[in-house]
PDB file of N, CA and C in Angstrom:
ATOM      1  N   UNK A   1      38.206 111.674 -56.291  1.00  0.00           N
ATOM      2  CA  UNK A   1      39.430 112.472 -56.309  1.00  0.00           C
ATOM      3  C   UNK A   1      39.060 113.931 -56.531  1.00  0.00           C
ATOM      4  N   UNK A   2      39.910 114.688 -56.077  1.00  0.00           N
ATOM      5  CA  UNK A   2      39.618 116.166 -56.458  1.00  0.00           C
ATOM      6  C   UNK A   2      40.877 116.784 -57.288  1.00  0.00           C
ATOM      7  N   UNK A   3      40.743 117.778 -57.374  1.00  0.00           N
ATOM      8  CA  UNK A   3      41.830 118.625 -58.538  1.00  0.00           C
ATOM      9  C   UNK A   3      42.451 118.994 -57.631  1.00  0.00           C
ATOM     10  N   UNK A   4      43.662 119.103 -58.537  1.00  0.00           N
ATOM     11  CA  UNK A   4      45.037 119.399 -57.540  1.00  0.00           C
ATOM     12  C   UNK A   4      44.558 120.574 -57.232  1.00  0.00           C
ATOM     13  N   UNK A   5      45.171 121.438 -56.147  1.00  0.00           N
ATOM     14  CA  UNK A   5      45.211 122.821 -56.140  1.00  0.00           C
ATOM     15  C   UNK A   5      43.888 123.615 -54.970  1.00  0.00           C
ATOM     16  N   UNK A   6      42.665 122.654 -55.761  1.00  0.00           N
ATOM     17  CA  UNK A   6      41.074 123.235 -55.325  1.00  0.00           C
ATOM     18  C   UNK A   6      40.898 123.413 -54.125  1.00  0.00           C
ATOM     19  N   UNK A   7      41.642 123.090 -52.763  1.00  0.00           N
ATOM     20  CA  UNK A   7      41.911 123.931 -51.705  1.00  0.00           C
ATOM     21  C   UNK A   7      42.643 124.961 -51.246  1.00  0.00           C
ATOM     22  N   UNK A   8      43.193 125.245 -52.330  1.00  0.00           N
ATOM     23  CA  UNK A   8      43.958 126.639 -52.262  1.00  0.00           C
ATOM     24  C   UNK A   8      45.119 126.570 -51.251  1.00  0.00           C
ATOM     25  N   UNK A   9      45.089 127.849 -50.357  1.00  0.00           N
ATOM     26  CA  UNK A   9      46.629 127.550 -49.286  1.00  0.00           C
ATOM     27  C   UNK A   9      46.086 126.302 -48.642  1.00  0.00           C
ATOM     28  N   UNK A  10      44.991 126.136 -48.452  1.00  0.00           N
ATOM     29  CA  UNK A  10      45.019 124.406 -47.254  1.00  0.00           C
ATOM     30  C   UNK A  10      45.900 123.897 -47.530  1.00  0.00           C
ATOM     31  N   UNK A  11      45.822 123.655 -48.969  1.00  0.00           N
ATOM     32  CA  UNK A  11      46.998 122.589 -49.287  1.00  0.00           C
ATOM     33  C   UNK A  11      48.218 122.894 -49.016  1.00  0.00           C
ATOM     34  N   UNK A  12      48.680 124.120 -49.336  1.00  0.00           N
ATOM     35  CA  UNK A  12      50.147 124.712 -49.341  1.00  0.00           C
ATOM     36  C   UNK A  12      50.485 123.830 -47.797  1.00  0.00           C
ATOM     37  N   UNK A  13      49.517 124.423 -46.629  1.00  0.00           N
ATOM     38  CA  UNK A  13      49.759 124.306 -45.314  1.00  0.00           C
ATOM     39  C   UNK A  13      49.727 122.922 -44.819  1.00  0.00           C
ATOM     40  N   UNK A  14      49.240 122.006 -45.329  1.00  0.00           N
ATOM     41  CA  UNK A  14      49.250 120.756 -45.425  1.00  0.00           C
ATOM     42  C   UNK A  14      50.246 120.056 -45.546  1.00  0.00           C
ATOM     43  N   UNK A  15      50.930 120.786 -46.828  1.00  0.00           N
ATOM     44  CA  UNK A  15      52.421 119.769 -47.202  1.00  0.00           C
ATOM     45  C   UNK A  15      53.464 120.369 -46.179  1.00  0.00           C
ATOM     46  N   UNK A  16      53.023 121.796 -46.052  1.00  0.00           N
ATOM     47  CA  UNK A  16      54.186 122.364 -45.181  1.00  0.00           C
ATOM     48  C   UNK A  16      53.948 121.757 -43.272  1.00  0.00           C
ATOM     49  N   UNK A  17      53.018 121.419 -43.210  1.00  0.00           N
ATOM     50  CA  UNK A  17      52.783 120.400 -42.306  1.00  0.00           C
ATOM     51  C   UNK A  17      53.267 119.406 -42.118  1.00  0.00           C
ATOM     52  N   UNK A  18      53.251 118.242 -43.233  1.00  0.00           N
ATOM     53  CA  UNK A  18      53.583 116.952 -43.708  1.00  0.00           C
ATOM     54  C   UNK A  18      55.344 117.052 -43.457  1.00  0.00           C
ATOM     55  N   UNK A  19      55.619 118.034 -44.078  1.00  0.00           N
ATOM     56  CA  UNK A  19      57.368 118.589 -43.913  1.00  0.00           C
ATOM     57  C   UNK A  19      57.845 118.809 -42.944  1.00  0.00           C
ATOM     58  N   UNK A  20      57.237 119.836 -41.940  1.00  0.00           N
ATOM     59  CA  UNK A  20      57.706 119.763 -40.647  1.00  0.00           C
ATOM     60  C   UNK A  20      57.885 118.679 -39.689  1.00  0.00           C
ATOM     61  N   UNK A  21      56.776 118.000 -40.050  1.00  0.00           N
ATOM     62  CA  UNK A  21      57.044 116.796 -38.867  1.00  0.00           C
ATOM     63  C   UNK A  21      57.760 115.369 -39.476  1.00  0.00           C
ATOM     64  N   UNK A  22      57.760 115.949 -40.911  1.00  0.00           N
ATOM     65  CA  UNK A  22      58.276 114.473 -41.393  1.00  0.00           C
ATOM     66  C   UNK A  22      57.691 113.080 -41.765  1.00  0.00           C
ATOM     67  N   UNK A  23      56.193 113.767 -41.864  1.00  0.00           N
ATOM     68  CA  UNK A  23      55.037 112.451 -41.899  1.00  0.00           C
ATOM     69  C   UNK A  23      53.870 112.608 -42.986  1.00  0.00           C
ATOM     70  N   UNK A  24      53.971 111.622 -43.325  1.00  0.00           N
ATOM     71  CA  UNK A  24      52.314 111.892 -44.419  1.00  0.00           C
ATOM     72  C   UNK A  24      50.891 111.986 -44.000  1.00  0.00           C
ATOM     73  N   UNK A  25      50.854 111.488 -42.385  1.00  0.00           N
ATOM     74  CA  UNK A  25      50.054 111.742 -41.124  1.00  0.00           C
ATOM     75  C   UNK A  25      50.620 112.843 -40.513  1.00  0.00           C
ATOM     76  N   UNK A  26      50.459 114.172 -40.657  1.00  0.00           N
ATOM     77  CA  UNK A  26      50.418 114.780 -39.711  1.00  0.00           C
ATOM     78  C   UNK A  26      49.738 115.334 -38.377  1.00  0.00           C
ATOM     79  N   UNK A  27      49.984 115.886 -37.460  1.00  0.00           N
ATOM     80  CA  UNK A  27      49.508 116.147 -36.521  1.00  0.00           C
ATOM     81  C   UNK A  27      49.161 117.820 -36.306  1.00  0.00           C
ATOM     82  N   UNK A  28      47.335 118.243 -36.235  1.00  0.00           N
ATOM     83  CA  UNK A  28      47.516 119.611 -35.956  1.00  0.00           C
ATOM     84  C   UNK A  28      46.527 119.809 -34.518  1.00  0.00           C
ATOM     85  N   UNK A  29      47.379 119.662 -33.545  1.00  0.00           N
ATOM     86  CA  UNK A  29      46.783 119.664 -32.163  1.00  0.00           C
ATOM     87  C   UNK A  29      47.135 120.821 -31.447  1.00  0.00           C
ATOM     88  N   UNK A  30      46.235 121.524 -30.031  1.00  0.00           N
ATOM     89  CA  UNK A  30      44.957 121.181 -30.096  1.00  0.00           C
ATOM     90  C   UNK A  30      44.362 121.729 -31.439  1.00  0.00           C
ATOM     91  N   UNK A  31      43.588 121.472 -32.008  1.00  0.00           N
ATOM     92  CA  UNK A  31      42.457 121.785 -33.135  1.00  0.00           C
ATOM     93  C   UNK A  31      42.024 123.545 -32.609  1.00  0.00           C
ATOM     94  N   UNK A  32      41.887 124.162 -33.149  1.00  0.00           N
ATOM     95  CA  UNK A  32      41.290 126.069 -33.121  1.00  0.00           C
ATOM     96  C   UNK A  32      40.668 126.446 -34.108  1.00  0.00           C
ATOM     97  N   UNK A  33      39.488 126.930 -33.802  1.00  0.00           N
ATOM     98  CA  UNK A  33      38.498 127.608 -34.818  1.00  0.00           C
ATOM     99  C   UNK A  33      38.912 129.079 -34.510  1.00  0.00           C
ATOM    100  N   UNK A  34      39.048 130.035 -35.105  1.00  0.00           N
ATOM    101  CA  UNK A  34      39.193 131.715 -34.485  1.00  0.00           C
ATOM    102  C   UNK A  34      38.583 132.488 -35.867  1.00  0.00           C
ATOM    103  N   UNK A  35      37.293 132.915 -34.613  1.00  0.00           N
ATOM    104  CA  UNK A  35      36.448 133.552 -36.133  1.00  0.00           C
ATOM    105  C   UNK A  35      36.704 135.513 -36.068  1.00  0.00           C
ATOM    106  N   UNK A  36      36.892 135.626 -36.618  1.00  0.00           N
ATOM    107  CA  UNK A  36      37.389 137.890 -36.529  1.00  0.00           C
ATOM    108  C   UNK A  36      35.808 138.340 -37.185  1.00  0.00           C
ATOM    109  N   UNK A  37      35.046 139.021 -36.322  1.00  0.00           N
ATOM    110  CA  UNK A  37      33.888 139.726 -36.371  1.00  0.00           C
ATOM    111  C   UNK A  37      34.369 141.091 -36.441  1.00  0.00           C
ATOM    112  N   UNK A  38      33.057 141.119 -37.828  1.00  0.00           N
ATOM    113  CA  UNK A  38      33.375 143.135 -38.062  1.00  0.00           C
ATOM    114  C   UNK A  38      32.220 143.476 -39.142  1.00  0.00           C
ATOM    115  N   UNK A  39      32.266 144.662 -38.693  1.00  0.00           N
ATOM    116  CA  UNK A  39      31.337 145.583 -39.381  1.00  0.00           C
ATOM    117  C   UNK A  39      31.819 146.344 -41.072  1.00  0.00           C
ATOM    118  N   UNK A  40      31.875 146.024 -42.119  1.00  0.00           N
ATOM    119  CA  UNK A  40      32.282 146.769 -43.240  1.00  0.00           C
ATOM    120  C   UNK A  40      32.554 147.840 -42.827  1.00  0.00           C
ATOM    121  N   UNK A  41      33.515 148.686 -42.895  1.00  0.00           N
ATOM    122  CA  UNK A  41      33.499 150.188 -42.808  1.00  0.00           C
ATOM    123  C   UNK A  41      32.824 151.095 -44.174  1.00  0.00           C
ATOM    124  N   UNK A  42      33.102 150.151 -45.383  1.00  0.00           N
ATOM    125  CA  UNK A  42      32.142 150.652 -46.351  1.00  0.00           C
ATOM    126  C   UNK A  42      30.896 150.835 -46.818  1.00  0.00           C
ATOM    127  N   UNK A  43      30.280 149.622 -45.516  1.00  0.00           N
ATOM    128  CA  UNK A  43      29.003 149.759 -45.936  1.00  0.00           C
ATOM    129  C   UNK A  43      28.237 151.352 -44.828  1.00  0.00           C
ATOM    130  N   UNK A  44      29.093 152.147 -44.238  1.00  0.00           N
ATOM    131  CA  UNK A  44      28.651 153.098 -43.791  1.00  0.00           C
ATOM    132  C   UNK A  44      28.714 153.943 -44.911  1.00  0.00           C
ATOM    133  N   UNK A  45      29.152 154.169 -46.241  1.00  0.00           N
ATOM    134  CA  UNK A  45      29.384 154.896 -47.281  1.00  0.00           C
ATOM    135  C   UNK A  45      28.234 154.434 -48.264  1.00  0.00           C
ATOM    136  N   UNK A  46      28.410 153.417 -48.344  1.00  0.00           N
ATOM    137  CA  UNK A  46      27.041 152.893 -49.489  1.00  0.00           C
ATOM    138  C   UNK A  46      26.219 151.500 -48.941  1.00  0.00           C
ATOM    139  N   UNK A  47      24.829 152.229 -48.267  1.00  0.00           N
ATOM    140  CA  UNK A  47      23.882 150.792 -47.216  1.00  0.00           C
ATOM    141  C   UNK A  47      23.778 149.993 -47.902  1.00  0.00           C
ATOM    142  N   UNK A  48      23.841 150.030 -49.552  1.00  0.00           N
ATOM    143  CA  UNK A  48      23.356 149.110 -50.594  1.00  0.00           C
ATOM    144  C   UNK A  48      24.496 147.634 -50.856  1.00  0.00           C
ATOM    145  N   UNK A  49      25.379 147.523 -49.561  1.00  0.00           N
ATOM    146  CA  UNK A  49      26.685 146.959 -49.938  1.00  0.00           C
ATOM    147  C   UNK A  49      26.106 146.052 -49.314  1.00  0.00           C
ATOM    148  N   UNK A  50      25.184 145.755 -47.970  1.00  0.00           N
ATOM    149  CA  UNK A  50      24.972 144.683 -47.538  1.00  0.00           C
ATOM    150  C   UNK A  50      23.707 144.945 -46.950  1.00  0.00           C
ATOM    151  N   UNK A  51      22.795 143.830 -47.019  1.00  0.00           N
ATOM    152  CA  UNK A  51      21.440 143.902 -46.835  1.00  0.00           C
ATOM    153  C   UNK A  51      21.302 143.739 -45.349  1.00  0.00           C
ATOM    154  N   UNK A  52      22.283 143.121 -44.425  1.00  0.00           N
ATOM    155  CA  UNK A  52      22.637 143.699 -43.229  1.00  0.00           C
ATOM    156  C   UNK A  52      22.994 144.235 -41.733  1.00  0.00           C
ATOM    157  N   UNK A  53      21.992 144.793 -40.929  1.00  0.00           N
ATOM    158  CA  UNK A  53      22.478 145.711 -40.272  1.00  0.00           C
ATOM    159  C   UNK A  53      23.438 145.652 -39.441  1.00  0.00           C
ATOM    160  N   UNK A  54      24.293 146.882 -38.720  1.00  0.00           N
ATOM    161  CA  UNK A  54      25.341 145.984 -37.815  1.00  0.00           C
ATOM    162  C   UNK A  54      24.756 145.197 -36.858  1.00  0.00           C
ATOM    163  N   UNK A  55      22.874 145.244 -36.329  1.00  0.00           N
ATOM    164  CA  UNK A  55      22.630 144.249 -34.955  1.00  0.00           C
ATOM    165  C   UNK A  55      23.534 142.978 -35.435  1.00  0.00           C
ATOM    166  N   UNK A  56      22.487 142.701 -36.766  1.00  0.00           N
ATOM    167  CA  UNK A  56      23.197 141.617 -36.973  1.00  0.00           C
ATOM    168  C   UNK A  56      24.487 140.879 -36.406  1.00  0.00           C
ATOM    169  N   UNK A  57      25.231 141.758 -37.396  1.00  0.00           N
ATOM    170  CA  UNK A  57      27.263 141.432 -36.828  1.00  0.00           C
ATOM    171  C   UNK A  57      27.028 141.030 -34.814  1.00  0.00           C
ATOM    172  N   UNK A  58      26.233 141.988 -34.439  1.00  0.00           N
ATOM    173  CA  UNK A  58      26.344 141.945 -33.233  1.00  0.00           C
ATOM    174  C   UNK A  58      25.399 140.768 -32.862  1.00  0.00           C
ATOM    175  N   UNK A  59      24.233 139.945 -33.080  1.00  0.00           N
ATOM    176  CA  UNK A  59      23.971 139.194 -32.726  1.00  0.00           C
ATOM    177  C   UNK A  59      24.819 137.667 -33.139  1.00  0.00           C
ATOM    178  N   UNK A  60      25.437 137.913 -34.348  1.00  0.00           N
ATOM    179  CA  UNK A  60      26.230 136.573 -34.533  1.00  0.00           C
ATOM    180  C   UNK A  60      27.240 137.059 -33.802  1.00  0.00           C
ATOM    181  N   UNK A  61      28.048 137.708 -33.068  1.00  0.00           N
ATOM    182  CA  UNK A  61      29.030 137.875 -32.672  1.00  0.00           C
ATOM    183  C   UNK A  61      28.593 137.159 -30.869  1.00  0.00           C
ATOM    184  N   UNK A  62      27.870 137.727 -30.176  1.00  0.00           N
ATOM    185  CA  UNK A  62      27.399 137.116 -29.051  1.00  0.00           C
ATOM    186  C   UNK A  62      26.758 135.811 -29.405  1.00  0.00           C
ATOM    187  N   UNK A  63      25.883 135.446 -30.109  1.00  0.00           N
ATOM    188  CA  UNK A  63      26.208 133.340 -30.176  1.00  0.00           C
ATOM    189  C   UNK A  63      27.243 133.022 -30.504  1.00  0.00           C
ATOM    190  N   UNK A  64      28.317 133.785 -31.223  1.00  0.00           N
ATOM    191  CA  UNK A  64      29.548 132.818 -31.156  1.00  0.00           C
ATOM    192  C   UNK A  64      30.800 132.919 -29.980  1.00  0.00           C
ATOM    193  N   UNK A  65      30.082 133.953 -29.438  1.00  0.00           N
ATOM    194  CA  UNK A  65      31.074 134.394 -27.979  1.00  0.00           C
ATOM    195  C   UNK A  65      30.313 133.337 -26.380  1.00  0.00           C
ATOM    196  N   UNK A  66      28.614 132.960 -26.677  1.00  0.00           N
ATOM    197  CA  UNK A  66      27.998 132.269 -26.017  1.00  0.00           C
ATOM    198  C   UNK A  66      28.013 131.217 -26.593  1.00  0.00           C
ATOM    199  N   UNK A  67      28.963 130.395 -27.171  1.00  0.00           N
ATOM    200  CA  UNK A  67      28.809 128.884 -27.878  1.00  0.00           C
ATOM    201  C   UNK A  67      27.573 128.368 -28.194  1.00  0.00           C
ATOM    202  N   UNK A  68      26.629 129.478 -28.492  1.00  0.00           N
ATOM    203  CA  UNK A  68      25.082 128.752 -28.890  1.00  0.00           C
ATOM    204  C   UNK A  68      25.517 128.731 -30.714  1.00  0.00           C
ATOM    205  N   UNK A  69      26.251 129.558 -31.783  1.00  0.00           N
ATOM    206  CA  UNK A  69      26.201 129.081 -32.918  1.00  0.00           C
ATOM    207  C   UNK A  69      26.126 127.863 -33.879  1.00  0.00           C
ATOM    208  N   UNK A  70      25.956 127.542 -35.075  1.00  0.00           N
ATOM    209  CA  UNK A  70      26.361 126.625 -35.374  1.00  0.00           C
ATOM    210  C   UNK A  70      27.902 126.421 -35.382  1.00  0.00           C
ATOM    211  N   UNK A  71      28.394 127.442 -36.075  1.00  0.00           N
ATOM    212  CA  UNK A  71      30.483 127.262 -35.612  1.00  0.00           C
ATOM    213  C   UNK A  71      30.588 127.048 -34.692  1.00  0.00           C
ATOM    214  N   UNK A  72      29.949 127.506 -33.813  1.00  0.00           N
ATOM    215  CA  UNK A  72      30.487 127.028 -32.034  1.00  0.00           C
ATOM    216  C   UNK A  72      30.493 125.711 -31.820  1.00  0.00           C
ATOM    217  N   UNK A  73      28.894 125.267 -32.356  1.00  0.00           N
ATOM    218  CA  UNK A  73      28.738 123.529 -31.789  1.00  0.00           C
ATOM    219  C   UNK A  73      29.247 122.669 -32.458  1.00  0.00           C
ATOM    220  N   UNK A  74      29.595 123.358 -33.422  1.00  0.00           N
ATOM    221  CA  UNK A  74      30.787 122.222 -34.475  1.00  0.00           C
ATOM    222  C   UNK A  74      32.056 122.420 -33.902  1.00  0.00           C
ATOM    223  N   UNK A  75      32.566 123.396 -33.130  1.00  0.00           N
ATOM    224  CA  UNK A  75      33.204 123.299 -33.033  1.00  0.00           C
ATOM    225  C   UNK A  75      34.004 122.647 -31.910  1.00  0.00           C
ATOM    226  N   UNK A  76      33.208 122.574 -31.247  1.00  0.00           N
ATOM    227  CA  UNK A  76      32.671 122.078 -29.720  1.00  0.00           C
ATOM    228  C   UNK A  76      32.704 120.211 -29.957  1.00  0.00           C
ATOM    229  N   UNK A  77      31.352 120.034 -31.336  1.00  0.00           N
ATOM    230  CA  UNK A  77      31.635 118.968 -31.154  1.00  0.00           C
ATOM    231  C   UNK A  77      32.865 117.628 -32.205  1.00  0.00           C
ATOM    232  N   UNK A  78      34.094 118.881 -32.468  1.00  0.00           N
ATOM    233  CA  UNK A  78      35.187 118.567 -32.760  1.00  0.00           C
ATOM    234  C   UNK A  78      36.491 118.249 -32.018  1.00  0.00           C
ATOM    235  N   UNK A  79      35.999 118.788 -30.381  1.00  0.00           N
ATOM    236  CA  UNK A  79      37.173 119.241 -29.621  1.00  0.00           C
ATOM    237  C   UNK A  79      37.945 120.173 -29.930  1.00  0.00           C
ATOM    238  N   UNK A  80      37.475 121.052 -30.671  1.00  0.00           N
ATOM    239  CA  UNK A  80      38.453 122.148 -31.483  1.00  0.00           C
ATOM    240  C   UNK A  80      38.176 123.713 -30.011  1.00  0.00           C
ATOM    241  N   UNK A  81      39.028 123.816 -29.778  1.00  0.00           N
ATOM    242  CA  UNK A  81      38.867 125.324 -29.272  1.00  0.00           C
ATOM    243  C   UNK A  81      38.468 126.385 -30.149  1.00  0.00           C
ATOM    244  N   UNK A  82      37.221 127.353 -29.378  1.00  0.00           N
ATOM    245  CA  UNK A  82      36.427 127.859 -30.246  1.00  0.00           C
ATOM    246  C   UNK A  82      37.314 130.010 -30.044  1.00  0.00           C
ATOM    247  N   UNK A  83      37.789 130.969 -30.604  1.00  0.00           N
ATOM    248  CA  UNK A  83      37.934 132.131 -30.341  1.00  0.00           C
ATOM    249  C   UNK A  83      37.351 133.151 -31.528  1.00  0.00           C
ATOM    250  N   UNK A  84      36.818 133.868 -30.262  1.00  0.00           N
ATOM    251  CA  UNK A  84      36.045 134.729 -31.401  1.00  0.00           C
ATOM    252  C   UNK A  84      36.558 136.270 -30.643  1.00  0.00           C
ATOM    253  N   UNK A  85      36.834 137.110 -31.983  1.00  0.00           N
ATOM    254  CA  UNK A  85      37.516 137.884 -31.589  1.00  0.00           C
ATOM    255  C   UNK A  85      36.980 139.484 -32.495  1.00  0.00           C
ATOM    256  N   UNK A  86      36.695 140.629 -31.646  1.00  0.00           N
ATOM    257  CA  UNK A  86      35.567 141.827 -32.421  1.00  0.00           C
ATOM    258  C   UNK A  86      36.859 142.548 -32.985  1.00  0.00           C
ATOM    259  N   UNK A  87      37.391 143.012 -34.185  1.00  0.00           N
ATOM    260  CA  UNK A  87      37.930 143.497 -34.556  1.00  0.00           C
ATOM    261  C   UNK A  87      37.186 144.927 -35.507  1.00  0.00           C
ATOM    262  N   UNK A  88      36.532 144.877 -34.669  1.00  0.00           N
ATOM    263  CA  UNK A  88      35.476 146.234 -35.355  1.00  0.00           C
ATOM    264  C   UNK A  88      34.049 146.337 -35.732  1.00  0.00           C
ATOM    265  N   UNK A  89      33.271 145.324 -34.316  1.00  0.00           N
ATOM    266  CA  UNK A  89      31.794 145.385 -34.386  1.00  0.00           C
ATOM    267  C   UNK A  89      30.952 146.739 -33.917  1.00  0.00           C
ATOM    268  N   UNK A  90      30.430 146.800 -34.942  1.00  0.00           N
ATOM    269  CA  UNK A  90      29.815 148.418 -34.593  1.00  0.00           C
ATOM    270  C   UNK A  90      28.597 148.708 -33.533  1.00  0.00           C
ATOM    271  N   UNK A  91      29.040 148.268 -32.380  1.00  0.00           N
ATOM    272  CA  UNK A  91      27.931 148.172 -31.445  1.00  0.00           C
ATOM    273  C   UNK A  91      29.017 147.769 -29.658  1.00  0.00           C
ATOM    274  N   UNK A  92      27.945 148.063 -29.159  1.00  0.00           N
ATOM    275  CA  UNK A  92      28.282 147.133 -27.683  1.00  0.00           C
ATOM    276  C   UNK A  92      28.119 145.775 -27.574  1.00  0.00           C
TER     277      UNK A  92
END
């Protein structure tokens, strides 16, 4: 068993799930992973905020845009639709 609560909103969204449809089985179809890639804007103020660099951001951002990540292939091998979306990667 786990403690009430210890998923935080999951749960909220769960019951409010359970409510909408009227079931203690609910249904959340199709399944969506949507990951938001970005660059700190603070760590351009202080480098010491993250060890780092933006390639980085930018190389996890292209395996998860080329479904080679691990989120991708989990997600892939969930049937879950995978979106990945740059909301402020500091690069091309």
């Amino acid at each position: 068993a786990k403690p009430p609560g210890s998923l935080g909103t999951l749960e909220d969204w769960a019951v409010t799930l359970c409510e909408v449809q009227q079931t203690l089985t609910p249904v959340a179809e199709p399944a969506s992973v949507i990951v938001f890639c970005a660059d700190h804007g603070a760590k351009r103020a202080d480098a010491t905020l993250s060890p780092y660099p933006p390639a980085v951001t930018q190389a996890v951002f292209r395996s998860l845009a080329a479904g080679i990540s691990g989120t991708a292939v989990l997600a892939r091998s969930a049937g879950a639709f995978l979106t990945v979306v740059d909301v402020g990667v500091d690069g091309d």
